[in-house]
PDB file of N, CA and C in Angstrom:
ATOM      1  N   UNK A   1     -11.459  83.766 213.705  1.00  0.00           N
ATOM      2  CA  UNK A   1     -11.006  84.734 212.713  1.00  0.00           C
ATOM      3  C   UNK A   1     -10.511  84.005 211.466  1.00  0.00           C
ATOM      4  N   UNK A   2     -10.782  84.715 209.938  1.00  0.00           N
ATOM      5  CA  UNK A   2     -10.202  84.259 209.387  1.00  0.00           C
ATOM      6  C   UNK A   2      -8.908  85.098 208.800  1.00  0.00           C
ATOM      7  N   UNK A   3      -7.639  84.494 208.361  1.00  0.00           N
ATOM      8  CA  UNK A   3      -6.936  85.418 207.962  1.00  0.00           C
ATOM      9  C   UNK A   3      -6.300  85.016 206.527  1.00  0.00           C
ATOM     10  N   UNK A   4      -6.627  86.873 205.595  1.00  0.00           N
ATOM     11  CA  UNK A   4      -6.303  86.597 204.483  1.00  0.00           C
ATOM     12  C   UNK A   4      -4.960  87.651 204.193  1.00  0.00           C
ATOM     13  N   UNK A   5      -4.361  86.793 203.318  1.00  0.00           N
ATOM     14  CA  UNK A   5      -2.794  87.407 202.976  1.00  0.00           C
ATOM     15  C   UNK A   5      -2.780  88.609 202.486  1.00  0.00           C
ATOM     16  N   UNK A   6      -1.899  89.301 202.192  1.00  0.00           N
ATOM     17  CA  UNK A   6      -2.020  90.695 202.015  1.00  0.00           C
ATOM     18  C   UNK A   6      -2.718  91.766 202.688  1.00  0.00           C
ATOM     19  N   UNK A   7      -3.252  92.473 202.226  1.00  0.00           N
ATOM     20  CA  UNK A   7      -3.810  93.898 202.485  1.00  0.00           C
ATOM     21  C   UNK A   7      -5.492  93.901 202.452  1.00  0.00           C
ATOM     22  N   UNK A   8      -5.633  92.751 201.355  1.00  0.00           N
ATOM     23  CA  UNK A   8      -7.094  93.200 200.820  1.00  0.00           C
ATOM     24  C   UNK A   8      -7.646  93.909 200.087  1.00  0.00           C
ATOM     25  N   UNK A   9      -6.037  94.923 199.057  1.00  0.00           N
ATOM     26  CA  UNK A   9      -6.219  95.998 197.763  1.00  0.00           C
ATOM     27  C   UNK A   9      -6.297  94.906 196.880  1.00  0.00           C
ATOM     28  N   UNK A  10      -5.931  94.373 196.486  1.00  0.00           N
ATOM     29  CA  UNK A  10      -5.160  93.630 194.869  1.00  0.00           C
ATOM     30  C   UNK A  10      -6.701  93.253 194.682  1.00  0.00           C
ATOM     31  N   UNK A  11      -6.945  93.598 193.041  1.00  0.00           N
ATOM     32  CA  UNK A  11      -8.130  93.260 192.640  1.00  0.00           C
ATOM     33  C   UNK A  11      -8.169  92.430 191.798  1.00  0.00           C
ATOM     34  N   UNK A  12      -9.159  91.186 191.530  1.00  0.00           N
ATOM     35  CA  UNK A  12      -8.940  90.085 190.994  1.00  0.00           C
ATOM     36  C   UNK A  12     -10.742  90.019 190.310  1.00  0.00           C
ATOM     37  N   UNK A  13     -10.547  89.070 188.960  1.00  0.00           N
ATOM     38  CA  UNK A  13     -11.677  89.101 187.942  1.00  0.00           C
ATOM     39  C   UNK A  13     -12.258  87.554 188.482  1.00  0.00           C
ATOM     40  N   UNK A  14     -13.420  87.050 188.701  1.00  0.00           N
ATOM     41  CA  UNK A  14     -14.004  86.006 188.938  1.00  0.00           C
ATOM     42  C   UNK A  14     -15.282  85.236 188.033  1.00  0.00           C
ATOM     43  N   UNK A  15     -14.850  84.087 187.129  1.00  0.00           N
ATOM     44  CA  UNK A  15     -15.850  84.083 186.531  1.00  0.00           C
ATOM     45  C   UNK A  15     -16.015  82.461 186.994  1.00  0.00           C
ATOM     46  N   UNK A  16     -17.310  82.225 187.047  1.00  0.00           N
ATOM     47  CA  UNK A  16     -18.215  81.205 187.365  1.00  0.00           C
ATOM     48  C   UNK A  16     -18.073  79.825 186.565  1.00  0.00           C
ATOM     49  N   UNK A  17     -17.779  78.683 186.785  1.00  0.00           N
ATOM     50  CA  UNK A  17     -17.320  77.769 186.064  1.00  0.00           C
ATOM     51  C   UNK A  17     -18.172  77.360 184.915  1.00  0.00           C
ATOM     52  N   UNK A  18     -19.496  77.770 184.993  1.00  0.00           N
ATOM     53  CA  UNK A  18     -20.611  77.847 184.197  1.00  0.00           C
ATOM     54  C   UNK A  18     -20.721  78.576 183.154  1.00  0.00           C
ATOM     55  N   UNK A  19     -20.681  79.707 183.638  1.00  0.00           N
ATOM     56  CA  UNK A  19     -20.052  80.475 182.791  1.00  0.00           C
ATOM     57  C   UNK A  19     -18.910  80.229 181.754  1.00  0.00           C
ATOM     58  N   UNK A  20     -18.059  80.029 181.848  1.00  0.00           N
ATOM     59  CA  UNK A  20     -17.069  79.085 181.112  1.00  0.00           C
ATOM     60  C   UNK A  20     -17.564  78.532 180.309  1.00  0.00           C
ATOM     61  N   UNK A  21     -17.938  77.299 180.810  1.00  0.00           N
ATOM     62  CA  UNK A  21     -18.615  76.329 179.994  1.00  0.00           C
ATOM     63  C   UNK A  21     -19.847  76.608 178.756  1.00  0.00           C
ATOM     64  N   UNK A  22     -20.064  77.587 179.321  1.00  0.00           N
ATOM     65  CA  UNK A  22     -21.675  77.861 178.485  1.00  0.00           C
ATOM     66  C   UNK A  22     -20.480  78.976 177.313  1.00  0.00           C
ATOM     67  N   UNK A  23     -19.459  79.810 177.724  1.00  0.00           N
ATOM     68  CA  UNK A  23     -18.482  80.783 176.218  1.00  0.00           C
ATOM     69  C   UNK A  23     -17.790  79.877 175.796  1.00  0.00           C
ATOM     70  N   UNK A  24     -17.120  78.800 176.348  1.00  0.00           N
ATOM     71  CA  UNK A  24     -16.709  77.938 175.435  1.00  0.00           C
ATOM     72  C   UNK A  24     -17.511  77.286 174.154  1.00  0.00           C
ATOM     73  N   UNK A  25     -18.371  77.050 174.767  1.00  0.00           N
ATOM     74  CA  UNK A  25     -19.224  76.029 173.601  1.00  0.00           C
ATOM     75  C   UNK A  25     -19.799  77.189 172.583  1.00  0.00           C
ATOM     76  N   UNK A  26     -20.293  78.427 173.059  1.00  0.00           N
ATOM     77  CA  UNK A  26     -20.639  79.319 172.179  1.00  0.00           C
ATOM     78  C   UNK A  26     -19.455  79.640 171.199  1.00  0.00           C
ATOM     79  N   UNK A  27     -18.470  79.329 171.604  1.00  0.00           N
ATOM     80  CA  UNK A  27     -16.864  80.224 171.570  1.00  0.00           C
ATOM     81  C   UNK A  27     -16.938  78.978 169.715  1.00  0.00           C
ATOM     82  N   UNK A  28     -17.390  78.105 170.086  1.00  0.00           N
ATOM     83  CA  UNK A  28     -16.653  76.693 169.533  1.00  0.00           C
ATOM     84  C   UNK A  28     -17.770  76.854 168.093  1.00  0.00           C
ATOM     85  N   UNK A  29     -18.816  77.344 167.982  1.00  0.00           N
ATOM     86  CA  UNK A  29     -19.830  77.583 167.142  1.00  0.00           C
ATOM     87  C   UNK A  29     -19.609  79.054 166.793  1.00  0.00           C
ATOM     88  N   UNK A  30     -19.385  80.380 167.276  1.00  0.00           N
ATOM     89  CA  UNK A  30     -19.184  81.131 166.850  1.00  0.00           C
ATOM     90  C   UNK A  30     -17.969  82.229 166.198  1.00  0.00           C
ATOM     91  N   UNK A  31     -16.982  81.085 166.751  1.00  0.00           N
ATOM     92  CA  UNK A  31     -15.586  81.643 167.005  1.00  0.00           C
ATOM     93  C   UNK A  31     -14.792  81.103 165.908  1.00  0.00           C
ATOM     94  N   UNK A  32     -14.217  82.031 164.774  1.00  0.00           N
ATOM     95  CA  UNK A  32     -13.346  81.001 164.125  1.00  0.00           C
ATOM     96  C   UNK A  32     -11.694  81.646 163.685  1.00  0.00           C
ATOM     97  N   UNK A  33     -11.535  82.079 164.097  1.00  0.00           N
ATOM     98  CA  UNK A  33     -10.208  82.762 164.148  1.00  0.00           C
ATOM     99  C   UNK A  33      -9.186  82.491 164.895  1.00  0.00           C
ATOM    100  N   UNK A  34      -7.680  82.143 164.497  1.00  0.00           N
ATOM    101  CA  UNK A  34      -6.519  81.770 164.953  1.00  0.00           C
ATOM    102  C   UNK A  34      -6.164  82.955 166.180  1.00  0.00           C
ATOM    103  N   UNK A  35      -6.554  83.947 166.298  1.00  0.00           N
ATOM    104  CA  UNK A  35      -6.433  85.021 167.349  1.00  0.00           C
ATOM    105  C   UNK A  35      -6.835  84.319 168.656  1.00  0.00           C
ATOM    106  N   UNK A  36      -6.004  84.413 170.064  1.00  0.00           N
ATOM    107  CA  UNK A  36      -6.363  85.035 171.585  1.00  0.00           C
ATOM    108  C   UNK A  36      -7.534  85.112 171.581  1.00  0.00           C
ATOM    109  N   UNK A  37      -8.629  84.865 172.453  1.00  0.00           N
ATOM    110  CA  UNK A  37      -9.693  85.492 172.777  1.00  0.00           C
ATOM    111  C   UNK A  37     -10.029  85.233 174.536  1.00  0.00           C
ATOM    112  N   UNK A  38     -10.166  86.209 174.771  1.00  0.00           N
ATOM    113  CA  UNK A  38     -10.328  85.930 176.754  1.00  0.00           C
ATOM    114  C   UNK A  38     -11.524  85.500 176.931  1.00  0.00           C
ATOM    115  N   UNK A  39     -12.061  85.211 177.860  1.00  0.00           N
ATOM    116  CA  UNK A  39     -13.364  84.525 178.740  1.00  0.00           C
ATOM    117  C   UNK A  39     -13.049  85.247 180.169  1.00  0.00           C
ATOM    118  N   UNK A  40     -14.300  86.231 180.167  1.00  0.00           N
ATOM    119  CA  UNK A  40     -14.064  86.791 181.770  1.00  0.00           C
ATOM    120  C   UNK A  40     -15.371  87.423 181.554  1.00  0.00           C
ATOM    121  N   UNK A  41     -15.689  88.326 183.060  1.00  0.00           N
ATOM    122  CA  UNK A  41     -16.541  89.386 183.209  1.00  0.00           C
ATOM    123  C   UNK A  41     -16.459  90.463 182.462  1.00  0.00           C
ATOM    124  N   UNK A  42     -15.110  91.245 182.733  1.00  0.00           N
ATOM    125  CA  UNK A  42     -14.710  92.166 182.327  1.00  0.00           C
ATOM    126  C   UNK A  42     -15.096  93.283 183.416  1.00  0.00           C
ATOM    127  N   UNK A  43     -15.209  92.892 184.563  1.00  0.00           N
ATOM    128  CA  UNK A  43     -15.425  93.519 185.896  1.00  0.00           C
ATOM    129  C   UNK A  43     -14.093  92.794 187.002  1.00  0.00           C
ATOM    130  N   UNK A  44     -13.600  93.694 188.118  1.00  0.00           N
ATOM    131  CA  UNK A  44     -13.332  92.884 189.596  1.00  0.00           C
ATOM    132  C   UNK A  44     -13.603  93.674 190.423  1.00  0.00           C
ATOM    133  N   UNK A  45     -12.728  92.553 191.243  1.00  0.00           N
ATOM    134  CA  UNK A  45     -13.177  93.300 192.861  1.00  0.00           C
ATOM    135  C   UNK A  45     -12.038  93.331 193.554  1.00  0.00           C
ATOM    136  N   UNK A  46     -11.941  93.842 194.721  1.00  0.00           N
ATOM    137  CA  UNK A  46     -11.088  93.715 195.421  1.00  0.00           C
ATOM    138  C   UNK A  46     -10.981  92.571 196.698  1.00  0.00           C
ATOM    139  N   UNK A  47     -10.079  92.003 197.146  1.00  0.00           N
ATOM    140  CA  UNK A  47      -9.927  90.583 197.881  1.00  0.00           C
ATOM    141  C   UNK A  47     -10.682  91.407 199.459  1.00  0.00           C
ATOM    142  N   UNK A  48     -10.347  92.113 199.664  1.00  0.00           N
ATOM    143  CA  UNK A  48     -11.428  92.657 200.930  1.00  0.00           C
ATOM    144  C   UNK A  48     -12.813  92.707 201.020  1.00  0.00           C
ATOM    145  N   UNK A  49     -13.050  92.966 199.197  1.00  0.00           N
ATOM    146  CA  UNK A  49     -15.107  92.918 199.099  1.00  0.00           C
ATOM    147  C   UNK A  49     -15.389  91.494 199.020  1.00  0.00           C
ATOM    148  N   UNK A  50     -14.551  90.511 198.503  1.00  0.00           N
ATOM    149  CA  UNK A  50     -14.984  89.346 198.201  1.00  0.00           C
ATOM    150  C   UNK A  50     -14.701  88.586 199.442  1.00  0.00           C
ATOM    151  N   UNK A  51     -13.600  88.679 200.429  1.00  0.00           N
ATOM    152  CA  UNK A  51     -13.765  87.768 202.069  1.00  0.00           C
ATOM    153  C   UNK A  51     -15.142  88.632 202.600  1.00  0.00           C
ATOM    154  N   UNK A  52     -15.362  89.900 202.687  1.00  0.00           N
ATOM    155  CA  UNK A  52     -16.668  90.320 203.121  1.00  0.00           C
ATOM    156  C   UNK A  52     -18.205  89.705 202.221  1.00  0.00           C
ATOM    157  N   UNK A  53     -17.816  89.318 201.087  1.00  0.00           N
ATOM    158  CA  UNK A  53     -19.090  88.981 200.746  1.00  0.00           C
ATOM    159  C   UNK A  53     -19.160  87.476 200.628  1.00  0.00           C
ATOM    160  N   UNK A  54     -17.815  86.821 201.408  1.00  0.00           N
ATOM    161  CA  UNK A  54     -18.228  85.182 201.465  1.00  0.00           C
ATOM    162  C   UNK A  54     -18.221  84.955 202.909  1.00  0.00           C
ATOM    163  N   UNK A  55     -17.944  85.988 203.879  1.00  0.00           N
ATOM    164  CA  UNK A  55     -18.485  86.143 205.125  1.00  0.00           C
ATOM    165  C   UNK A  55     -20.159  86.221 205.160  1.00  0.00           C
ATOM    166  N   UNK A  56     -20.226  87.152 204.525  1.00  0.00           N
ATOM    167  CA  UNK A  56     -22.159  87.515 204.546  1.00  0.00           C
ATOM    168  C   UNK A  56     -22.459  86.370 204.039  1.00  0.00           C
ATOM    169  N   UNK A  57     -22.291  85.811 202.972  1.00  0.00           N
ATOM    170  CA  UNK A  57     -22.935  84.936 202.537  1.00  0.00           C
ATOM    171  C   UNK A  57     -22.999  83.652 203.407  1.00  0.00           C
ATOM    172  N   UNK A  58     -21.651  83.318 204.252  1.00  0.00           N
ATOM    173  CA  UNK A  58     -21.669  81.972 205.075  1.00  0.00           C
ATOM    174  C   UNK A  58     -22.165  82.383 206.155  1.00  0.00           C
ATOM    175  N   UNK A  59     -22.413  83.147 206.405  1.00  0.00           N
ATOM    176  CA  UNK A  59     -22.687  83.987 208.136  1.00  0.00           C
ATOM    177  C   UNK A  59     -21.507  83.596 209.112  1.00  0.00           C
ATOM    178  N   UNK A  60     -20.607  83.798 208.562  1.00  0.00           N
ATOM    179  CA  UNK A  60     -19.235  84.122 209.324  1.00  0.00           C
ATOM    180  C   UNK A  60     -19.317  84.968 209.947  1.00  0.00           C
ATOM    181  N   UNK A  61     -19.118  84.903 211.533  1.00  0.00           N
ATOM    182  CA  UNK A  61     -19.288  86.451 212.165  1.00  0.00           C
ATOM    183  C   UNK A  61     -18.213  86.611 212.849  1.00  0.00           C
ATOM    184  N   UNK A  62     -17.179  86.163 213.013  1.00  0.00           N
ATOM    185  CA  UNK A  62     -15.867  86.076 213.126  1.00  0.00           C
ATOM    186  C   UNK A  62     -14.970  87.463 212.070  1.00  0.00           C
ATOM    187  N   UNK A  63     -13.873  88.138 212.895  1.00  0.00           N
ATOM    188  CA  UNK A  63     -12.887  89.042 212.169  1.00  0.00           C
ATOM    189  C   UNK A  63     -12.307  88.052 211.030  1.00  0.00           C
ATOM    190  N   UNK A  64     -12.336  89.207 209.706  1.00  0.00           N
ATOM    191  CA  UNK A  64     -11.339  88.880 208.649  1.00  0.00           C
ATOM    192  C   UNK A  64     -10.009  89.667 209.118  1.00  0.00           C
ATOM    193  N   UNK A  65      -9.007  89.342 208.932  1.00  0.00           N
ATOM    194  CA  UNK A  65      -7.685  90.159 209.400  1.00  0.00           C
ATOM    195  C   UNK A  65      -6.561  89.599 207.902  1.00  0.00           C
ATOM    196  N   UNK A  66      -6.340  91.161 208.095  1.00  0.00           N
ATOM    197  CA  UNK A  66      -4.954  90.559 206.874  1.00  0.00           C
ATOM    198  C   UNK A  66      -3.935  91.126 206.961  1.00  0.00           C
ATOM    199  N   UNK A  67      -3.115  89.805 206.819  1.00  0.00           N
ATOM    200  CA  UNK A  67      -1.610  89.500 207.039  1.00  0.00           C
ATOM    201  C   UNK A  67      -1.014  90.300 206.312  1.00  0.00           C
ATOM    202  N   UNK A  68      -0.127  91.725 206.780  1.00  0.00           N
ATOM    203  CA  UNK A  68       0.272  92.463 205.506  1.00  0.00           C
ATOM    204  C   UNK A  68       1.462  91.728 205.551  1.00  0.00           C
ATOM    205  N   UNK A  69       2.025  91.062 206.034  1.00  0.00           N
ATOM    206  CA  UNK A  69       3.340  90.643 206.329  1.00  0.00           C
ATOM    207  C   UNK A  69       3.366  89.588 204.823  1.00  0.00           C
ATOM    208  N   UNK A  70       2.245  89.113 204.335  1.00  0.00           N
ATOM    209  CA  UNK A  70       2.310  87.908 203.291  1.00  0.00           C
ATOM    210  C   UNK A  70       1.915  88.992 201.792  1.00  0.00           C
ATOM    211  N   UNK A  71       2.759  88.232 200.731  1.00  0.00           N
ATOM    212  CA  UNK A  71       2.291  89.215 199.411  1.00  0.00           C
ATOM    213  C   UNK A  71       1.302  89.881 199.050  1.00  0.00           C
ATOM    214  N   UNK A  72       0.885  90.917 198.401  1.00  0.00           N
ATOM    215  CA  UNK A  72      -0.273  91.014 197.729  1.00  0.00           C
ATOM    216  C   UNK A  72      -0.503  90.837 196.270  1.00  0.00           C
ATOM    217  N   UNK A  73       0.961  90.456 195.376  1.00  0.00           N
ATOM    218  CA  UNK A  73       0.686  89.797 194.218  1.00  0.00           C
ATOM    219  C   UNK A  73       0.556  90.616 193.620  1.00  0.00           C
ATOM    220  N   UNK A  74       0.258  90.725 192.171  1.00  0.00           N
ATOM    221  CA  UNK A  74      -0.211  91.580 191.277  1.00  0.00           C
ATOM    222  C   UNK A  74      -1.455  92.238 191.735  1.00  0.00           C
ATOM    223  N   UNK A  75      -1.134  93.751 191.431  1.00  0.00           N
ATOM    224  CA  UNK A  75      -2.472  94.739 191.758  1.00  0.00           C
ATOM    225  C   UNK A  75      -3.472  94.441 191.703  1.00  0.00           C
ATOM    226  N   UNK A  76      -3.504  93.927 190.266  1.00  0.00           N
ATOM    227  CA  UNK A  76      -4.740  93.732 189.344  1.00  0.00           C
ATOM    228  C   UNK A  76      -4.876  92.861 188.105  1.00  0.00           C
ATOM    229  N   UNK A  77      -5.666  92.429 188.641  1.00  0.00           N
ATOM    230  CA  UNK A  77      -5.709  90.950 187.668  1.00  0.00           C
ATOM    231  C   UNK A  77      -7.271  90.984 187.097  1.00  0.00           C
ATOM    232  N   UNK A  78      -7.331  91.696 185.604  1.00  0.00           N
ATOM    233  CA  UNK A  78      -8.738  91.801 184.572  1.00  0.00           C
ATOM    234  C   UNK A  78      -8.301  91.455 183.368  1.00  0.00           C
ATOM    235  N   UNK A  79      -8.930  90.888 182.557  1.00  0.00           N
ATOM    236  CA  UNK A  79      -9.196  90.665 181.094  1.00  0.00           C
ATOM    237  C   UNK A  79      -9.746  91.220 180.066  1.00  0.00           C
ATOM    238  N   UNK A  80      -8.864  91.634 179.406  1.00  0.00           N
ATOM    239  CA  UNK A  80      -9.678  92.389 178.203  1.00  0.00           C
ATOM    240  C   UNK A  80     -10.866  91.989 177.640  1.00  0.00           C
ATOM    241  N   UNK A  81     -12.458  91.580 177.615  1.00  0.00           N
ATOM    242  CA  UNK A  81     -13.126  90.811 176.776  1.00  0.00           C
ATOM    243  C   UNK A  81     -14.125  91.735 176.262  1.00  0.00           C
ATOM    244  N   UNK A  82     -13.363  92.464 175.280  1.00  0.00           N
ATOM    245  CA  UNK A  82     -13.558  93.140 174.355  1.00  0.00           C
ATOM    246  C   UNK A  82     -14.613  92.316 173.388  1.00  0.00           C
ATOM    247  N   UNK A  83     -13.746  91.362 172.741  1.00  0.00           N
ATOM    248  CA  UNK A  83     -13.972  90.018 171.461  1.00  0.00           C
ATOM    249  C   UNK A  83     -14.889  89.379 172.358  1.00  0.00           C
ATOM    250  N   UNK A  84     -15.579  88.886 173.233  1.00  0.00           N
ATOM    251  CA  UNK A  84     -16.047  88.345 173.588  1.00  0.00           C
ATOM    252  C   UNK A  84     -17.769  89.272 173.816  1.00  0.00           C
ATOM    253  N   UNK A  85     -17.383  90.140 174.196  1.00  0.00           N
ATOM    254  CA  UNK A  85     -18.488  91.178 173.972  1.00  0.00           C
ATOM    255  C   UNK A  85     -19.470  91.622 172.455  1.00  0.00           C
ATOM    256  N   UNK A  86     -18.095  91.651 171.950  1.00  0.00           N
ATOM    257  CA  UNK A  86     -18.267  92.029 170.426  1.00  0.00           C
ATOM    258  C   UNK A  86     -19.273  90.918 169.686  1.00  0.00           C
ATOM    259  N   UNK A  87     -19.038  89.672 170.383  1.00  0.00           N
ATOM    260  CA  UNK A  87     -19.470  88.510 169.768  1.00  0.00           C
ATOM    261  C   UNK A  87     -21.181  88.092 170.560  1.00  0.00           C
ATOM    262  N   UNK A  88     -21.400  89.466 171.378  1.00  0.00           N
ATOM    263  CA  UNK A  88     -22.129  89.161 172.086  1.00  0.00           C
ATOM    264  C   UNK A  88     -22.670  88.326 173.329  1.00  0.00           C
ATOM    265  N   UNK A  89     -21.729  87.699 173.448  1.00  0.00           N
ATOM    266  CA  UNK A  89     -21.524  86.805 174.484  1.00  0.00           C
ATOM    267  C   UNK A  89     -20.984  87.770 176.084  1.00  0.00           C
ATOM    268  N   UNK A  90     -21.550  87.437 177.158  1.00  0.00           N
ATOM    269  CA  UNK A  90     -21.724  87.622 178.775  1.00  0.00           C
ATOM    270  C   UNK A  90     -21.628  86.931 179.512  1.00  0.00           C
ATOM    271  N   UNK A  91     -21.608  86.517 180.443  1.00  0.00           N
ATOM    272  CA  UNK A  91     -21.699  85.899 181.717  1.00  0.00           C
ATOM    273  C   UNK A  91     -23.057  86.417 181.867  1.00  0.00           C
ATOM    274  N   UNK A  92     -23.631  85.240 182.666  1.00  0.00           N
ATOM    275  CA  UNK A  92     -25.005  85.038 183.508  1.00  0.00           C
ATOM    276  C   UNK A  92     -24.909  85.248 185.197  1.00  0.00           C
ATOM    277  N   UNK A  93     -23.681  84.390 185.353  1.00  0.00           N
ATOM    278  CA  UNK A  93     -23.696  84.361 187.312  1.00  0.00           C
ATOM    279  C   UNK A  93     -22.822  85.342 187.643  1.00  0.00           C
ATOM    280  N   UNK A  94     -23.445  86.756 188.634  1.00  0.00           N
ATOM    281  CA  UNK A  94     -22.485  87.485 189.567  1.00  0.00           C
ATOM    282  C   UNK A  94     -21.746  86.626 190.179  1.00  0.00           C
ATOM    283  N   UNK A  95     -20.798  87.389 190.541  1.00  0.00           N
ATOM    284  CA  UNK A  95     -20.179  86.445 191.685  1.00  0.00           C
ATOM    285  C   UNK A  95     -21.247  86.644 193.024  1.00  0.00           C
ATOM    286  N   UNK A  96     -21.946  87.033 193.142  1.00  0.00           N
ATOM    287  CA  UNK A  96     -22.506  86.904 194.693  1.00  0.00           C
ATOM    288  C   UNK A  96     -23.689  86.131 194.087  1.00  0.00           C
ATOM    289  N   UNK A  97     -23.758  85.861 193.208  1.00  0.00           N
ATOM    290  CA  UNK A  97     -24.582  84.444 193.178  1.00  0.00           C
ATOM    291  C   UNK A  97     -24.206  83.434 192.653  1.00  0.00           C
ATOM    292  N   UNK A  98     -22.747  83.519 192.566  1.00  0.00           N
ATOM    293  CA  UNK A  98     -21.842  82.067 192.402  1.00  0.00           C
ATOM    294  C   UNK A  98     -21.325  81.464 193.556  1.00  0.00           C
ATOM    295  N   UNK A  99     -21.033  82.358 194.520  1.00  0.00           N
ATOM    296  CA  UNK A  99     -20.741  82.277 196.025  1.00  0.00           C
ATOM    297  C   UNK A  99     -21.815  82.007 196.914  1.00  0.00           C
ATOM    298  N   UNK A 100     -22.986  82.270 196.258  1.00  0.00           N
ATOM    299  CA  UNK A 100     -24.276  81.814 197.200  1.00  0.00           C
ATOM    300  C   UNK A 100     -24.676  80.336 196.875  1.00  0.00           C
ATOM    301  N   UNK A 101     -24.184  79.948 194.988  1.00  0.00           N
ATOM    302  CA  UNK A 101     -24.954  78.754 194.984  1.00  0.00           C
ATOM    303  C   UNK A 101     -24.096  78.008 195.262  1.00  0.00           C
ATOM    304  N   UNK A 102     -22.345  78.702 195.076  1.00  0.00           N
ATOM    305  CA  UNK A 102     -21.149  76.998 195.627  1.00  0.00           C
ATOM    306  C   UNK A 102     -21.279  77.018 196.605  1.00  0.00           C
ATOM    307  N   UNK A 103     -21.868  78.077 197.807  1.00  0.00           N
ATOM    308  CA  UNK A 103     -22.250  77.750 198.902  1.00  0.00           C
ATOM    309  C   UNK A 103     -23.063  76.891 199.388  1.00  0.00           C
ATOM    310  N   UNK A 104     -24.594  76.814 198.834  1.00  0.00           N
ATOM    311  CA  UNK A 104     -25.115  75.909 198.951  1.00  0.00           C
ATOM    312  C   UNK A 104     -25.126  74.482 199.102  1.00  0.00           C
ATOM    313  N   UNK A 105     -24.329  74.560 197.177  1.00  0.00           N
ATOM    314  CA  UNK A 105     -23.981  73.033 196.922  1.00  0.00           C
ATOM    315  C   UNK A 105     -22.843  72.271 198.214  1.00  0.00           C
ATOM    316  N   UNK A 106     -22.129  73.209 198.928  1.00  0.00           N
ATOM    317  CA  UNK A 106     -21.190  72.928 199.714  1.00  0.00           C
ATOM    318  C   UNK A 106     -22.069  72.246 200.745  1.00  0.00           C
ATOM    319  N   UNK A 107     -22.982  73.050 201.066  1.00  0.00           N
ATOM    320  CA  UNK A 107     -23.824  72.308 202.459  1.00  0.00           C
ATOM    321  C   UNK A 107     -24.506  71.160 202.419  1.00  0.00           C
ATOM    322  N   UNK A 108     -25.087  71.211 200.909  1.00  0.00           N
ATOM    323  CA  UNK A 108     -25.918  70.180 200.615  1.00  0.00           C
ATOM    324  C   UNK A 108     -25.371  68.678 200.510  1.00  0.00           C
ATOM    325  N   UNK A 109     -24.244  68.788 199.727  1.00  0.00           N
ATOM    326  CA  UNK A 109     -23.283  67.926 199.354  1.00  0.00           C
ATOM    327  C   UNK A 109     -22.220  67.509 199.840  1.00  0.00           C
ATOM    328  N   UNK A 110     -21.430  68.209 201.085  1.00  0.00           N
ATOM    329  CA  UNK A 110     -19.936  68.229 201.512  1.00  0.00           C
ATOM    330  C   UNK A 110     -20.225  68.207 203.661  1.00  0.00           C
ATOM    331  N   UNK A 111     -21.036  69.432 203.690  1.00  0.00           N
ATOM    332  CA  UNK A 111     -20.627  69.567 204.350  1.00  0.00           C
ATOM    333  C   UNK A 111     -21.273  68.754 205.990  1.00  0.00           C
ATOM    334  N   UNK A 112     -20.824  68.979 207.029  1.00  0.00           N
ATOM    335  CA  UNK A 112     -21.250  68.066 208.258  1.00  0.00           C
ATOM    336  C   UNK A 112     -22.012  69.486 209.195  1.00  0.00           C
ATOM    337  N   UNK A 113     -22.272  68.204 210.237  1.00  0.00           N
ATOM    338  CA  UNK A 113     -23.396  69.198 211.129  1.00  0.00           C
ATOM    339  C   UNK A 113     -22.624  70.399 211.362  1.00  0.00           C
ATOM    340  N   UNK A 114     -21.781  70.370 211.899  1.00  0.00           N
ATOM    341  CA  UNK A 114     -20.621  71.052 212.533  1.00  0.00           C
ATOM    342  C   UNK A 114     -20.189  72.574 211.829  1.00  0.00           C
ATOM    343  N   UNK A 115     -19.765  71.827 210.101  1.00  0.00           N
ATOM    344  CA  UNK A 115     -19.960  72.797 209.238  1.00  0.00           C
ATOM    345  C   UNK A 115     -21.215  74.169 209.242  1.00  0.00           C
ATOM    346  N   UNK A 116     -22.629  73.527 209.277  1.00  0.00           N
ATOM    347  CA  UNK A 116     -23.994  73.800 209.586  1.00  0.00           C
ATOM    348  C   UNK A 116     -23.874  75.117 209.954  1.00  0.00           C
TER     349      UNK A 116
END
């Protein structure tokens, strides 16, 4: 089993390190204003869809169980990317295909038979 803290409500924004990298540099050529500007999806999820969809993805077939006894933190955790939209700029990687490819790279690169 694995066990995750809280409840599994609190919803949280996930963006791909690639992602990042690829609005920064756009950010750095298109961006010229002393203003805030966020870097996100502008989507989340909830911590229950995302242990279920890094279960599916690892073929974990083992119970997720959660600890209500441990915090659940802020409700909700999203980013305005309004300005970032405006500027035309997106994200490329879902998270279920950021979780499929750090998965990968995990096996390819990290992990042992055992892991397997």
């Amino acid at each position: 089993e694995v066990v995750v803290w809280g409840s599994g409500k609190p919803r949280r924004e996930f963006l791909h390190v690639d992602d990042l990298a690829d609005a920064i540099c756009f950010l750095m050529d298109e961006y010229d204003s002393p203003e805030i500007i966020n870097v996100g999806v502008g989507e989340d999820v909830c911590i229950a869809e995302l242990a279920e969809l890094i279960r599916d993805t690892v073929g974990f077939e083992g119970a997720i169980v959660y600890d209500r006894e441990k915090p659940d933190g802020t409700p909700r955790k999203l980013l305005d990317v309004s300005k970032t939209q405006e500027l035309c700029w997106r994200p490329r990687i879902s998270l279920r295909e950021g979780i499929k490819s750090t998965y990968a790279w995990f096996l390819a690169n990290v992990a042992t038979e055992q892991d397997r």
